[in-house]
Protein backbone atom coordinates (compact mmCIF):
# COMPACT_ATOMS: atom_id res chain seq x y z
CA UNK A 1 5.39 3.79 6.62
CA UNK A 2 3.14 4.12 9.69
CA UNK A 3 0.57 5.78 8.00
CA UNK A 4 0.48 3.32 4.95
CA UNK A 5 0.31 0.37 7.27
CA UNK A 6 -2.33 1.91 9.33
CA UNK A 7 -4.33 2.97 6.13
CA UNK A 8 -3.90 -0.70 5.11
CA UNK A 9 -5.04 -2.13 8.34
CA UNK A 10 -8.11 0.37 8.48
CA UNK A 11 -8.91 -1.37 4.33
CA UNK A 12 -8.46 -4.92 6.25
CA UNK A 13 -11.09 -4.53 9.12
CA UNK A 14 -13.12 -3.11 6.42
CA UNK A 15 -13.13 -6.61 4.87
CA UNK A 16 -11.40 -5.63 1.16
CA UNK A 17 -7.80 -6.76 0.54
CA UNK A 18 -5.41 -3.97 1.43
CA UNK A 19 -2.54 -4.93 -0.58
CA UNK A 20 -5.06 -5.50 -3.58
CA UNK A 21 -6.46 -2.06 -3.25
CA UNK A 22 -2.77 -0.38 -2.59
CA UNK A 23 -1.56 -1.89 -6.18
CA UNK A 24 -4.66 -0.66 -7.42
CA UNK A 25 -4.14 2.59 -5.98
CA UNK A 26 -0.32 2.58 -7.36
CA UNK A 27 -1.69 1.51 -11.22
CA UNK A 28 -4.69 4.30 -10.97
CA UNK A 29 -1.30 7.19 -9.75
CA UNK A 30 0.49 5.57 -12.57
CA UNK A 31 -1.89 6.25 -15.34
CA UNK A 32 -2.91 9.55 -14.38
CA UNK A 33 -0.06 10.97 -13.22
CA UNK A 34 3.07 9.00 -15.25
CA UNK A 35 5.37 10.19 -12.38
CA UNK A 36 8.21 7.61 -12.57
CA UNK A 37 10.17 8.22 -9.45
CA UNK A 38 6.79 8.41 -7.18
CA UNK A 39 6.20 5.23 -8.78
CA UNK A 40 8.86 3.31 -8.14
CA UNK A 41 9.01 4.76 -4.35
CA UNK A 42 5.45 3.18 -4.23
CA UNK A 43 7.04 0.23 -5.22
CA UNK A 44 9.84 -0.39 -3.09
CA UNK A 45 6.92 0.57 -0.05
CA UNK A 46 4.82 -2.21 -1.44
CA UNK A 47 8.28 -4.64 -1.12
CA UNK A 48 8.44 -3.83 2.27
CA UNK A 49 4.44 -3.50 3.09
CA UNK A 50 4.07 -7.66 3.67
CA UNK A 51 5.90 -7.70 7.09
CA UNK A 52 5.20 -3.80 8.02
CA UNK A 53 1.22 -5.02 7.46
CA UNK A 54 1.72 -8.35 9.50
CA UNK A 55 3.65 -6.40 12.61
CA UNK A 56 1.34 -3.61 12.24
CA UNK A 57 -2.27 -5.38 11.95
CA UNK A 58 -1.48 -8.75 14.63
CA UNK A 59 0.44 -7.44 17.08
């Protein structure tokens, strides 16, 4: 989770919308690699990402 929330704050300072380029990231996984369970792990991150991303970034 650390890693994912730093990656995310690194895409913020760089001025793009991290969440925005995480789902994108998730949809390009999902159509070249169709691997359900990774997937839906990504998912449930990306449910949790909102307050790991706020604690993380604005501390």
């Amino acid at each position: 989770m650390k890693l994912i929330t730093l990656l995310a704050c690194s895409l913020h300072s760089s001025g793009l919308t991290s969440l925005g380029s995480l789902l994108h990231s998730v949809s390009q996984f999902q159509k070249t690699r169709r691997n359900v369970s990774l997937v839906r792990s990504a998912h449930k991150c990306l449910d949790s990402f909102e307050e790991e991303f706020k604690f993380g970034c604005y501390r």
